[in-house]
C-alpha atoms as a PDB file:
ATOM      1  CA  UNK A   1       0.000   0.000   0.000  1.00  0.00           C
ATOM      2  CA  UNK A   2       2.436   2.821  -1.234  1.00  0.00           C
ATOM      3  CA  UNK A   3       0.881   6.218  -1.477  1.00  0.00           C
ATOM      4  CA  UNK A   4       1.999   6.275  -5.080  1.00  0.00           C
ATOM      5  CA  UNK A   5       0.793   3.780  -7.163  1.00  0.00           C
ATOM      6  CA  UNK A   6       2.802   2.782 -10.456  1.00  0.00           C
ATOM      7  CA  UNK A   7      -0.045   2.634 -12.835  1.00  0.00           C
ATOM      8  CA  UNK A   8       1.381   2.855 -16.571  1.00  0.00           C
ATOM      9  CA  UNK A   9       4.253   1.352 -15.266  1.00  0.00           C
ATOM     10  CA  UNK A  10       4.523  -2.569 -16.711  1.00  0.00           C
ATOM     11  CA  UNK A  11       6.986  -3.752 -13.265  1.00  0.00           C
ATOM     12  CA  UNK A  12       6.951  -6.743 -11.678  1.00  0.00           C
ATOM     13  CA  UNK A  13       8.960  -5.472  -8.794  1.00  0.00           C
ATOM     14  CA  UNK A  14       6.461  -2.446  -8.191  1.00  0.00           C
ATOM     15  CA  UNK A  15       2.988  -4.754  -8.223  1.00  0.00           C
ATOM     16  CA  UNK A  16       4.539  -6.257  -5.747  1.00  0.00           C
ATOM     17  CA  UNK A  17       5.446  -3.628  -3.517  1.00  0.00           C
ATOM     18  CA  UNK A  18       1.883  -2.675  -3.730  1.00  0.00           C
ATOM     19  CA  UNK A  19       0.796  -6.079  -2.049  1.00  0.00           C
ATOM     20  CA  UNK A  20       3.353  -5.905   0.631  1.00  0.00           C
ATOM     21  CA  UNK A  21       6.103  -2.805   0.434  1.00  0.00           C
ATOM     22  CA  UNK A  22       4.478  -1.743   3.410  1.00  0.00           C
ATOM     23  CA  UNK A  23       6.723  -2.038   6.749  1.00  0.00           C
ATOM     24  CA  UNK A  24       3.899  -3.213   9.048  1.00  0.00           C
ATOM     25  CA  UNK A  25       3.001  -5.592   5.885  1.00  0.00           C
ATOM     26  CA  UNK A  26       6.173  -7.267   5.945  1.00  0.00           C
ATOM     27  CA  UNK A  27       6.009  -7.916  10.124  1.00  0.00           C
ATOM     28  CA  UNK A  28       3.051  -8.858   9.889  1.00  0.00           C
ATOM     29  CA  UNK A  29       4.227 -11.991   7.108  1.00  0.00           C
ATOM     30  CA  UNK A  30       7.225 -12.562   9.599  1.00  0.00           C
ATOM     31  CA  UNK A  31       5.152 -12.549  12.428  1.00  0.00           C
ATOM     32  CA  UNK A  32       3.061 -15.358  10.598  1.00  0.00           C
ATOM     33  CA  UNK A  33       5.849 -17.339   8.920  1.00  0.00           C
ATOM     34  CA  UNK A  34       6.826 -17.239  13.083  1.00  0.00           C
ATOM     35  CA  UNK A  35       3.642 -19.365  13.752  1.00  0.00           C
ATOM     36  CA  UNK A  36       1.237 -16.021  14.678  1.00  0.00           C
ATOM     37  CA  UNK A  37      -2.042 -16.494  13.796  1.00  0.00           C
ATOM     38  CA  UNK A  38      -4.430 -14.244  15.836  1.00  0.00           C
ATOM     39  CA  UNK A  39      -5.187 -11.015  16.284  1.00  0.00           C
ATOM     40  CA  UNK A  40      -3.868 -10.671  19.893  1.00  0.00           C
ATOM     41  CA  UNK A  41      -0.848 -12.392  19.026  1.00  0.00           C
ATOM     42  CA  UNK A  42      -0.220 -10.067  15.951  1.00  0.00           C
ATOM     43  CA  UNK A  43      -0.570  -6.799  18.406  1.00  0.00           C
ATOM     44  CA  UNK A  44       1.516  -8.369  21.174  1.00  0.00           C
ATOM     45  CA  UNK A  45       4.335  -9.346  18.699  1.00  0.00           C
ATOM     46  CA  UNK A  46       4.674  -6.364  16.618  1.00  0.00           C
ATOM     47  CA  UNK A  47       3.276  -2.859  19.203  1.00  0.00           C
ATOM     48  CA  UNK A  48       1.083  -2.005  16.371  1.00  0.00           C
ATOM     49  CA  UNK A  49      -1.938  -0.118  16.531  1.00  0.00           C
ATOM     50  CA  UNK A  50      -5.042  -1.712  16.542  1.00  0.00           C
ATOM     51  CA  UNK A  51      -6.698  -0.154  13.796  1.00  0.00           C
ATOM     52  CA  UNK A  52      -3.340  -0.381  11.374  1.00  0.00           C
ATOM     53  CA  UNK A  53      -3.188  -3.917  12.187  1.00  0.00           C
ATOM     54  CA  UNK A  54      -6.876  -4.667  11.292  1.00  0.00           C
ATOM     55  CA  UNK A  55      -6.391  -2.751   8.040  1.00  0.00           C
ATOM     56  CA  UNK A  56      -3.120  -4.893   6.638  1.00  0.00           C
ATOM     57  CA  UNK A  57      -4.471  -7.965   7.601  1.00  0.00           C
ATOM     58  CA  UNK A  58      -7.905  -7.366   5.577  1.00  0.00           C
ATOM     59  CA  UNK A  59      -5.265  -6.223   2.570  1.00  0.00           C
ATOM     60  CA  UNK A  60      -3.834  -8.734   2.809  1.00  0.00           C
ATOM     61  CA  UNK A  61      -6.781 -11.407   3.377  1.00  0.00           C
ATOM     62  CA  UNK A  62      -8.220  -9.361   0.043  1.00  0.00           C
ATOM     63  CA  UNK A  63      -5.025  -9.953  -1.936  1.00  0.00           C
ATOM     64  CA  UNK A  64      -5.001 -13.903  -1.010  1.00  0.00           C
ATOM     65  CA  UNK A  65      -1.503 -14.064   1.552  1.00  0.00           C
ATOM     66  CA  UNK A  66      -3.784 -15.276   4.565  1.00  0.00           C
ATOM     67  CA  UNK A  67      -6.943 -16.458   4.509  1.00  0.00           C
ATOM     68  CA  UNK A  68      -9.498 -15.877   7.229  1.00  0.00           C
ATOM     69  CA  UNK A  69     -10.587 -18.831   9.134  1.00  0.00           C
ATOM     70  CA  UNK A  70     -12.847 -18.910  12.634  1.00  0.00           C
ATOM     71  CA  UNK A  71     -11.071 -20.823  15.503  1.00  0.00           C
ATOM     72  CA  UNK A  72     -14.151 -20.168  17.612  1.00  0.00           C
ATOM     73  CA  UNK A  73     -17.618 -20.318  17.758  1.00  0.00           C
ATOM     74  CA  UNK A  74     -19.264 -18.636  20.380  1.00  0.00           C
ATOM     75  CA  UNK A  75     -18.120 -15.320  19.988  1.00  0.00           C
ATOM     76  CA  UNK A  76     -17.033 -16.732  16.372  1.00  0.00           C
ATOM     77  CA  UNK A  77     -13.177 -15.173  16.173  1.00  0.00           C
ATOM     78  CA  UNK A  78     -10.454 -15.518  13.395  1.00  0.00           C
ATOM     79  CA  UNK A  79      -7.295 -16.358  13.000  1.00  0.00           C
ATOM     80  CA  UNK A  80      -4.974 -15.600   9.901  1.00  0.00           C
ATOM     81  CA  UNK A  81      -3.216 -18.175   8.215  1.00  0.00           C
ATOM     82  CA  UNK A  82      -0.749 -18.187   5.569  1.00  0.00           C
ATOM     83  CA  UNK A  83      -1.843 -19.116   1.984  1.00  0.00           C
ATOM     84  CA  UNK A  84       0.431 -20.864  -0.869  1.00  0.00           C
ATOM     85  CA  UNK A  85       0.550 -17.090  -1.569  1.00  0.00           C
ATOM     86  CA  UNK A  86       1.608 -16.070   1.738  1.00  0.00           C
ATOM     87  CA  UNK A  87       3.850 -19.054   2.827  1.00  0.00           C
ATOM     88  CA  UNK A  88       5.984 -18.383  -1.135  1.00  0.00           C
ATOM     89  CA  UNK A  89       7.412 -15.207   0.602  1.00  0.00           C
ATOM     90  CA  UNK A  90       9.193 -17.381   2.800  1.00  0.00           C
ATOM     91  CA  UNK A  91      12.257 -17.213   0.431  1.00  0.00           C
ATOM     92  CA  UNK A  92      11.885 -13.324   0.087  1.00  0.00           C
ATOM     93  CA  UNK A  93      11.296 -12.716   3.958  1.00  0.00           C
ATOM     94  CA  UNK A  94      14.900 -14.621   4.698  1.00  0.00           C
ATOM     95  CA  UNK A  95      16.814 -12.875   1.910  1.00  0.00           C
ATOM     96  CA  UNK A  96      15.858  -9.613   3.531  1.00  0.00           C
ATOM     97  CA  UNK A  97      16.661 -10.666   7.234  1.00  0.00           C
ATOM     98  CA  UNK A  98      19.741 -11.646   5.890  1.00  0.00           C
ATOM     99  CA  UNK A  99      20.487  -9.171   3.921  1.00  0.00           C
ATOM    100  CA  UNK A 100      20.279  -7.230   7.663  1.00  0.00           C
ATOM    101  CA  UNK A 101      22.451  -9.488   8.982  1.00  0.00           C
ATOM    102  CA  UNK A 102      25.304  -9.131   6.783  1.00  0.00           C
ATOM    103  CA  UNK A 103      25.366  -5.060   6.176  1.00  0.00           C
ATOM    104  CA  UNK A 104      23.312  -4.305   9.748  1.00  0.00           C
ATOM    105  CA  UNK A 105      25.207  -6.686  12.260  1.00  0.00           C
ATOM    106  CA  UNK A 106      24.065  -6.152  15.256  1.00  0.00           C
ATOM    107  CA  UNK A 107      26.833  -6.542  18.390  1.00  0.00           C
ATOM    108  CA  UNK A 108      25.096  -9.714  19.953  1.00  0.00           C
ATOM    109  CA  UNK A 109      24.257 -11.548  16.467  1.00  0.00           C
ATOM    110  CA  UNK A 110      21.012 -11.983  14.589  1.00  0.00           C
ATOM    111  CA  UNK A 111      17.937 -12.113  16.725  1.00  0.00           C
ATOM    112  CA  UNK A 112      17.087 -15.614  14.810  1.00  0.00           C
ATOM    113  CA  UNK A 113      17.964 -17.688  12.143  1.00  0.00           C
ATOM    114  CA  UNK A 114      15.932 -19.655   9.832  1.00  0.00           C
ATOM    115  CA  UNK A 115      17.140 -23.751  10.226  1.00  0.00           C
ATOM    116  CA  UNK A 116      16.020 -26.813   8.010  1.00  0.00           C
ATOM    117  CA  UNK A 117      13.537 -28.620  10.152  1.00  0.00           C
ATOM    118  CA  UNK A 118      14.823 -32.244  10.828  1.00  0.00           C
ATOM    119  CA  UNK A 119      18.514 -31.321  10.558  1.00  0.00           C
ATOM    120  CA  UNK A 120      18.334 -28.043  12.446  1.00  0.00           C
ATOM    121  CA  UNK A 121      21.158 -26.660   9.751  1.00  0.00           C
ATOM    122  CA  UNK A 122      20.943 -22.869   9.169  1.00  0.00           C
ATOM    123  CA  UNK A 123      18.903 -22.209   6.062  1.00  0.00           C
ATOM    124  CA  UNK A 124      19.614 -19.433   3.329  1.00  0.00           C
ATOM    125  CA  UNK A 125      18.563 -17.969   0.354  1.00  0.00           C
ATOM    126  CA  UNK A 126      20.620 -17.637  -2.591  1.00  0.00           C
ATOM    127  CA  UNK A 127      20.473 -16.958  -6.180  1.00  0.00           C
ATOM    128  CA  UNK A 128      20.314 -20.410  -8.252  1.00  0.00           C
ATOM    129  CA  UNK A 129      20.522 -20.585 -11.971  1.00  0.00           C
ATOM    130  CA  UNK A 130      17.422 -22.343 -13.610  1.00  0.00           C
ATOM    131  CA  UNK A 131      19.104 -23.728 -16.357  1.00  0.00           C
ATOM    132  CA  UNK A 132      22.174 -25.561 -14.963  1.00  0.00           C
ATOM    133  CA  UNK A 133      21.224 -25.466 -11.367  1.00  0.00           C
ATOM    134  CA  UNK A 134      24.548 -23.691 -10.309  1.00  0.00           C
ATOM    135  CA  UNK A 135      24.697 -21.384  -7.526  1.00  0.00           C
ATOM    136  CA  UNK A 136      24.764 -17.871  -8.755  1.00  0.00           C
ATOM    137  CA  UNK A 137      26.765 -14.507  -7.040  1.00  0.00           C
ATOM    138  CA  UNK A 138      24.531 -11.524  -7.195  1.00  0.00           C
ATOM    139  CA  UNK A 139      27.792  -9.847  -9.294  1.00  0.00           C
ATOM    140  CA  UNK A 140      26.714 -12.707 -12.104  1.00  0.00           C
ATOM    141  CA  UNK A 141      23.184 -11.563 -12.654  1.00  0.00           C
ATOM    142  CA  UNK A 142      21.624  -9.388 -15.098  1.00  0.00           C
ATOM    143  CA  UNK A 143      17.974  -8.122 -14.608  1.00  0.00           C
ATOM    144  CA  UNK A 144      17.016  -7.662 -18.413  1.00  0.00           C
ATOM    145  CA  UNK A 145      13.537  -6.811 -19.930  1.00  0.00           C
ATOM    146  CA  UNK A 146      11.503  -9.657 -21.757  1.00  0.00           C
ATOM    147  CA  UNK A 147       8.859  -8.370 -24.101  1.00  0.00           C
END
């Protein structure tokens, strides 16, 4: 939800920042790919307003990254869950925490680390070329137009 929008512009990079550029947006998909999943749990985990909060998770319900589902009956309440959507940012969300990690160290380490469950290894995301399947350094890409 930027206050620009990038109509006319044909980006792939910009729709998406219109889904989730926003900073409360993205900590609210870390706070779910964390295992949060209600309302109360959203609040206590990120100090967000109340009325902010209840906004980004209807955009976000609206633009299909969690989906809306009653836990409870009598008074019927919600919690948010990711969708195939929601849980495919999962590669996206740990690029960016690392990214912080290598170029905004903080003195006592990262906060947390993503690990492979089963192993408990460390988990990261790299670049991968689709065509041979070799790892790729960002200094060997080259973001081109298509059409």
């Amino acid at each position: 939800m930027l206050r620009y929008t990038y109509e006319g512009q044909d980006c792939n990079l910009a729709r998406t920042l219109e889904v989730i550029g926003e900073r409360w947006t993205l900590l609210i998909i870390r706070s779910a790919l964390l295992g949060t999943s209600r309302f109360e749990g959203f609040l206590e985990s990120l100090d967000i307003a109340r009325n902010v909060l209840a906004a980004r998770l209807t955009r976000l319900v609206d633009q299909g990254v969690l989906e809306r589902v009653p836990y409870q009956d009598k008074p019927v309440r919600h919690e948010y869950r990711l969708t195939p959507a929601g849980r495919d940012l999962t590669c996206a969300v740990l690029a960016l925490m690392q990214w912080g990690d290598r170029n905004l160290p903080q003195e006592l380490g990262p906060p947390r680390r993503a690990d492979h469950i089963g192993c408990e290894s460390p988990v990261h995301a790299e670049l991968r070329c689709a065509q041979c399947g070799r790892a790729v350094h960002d200094e060997e890409v080259q973001v081109r137009p298509v059409r």
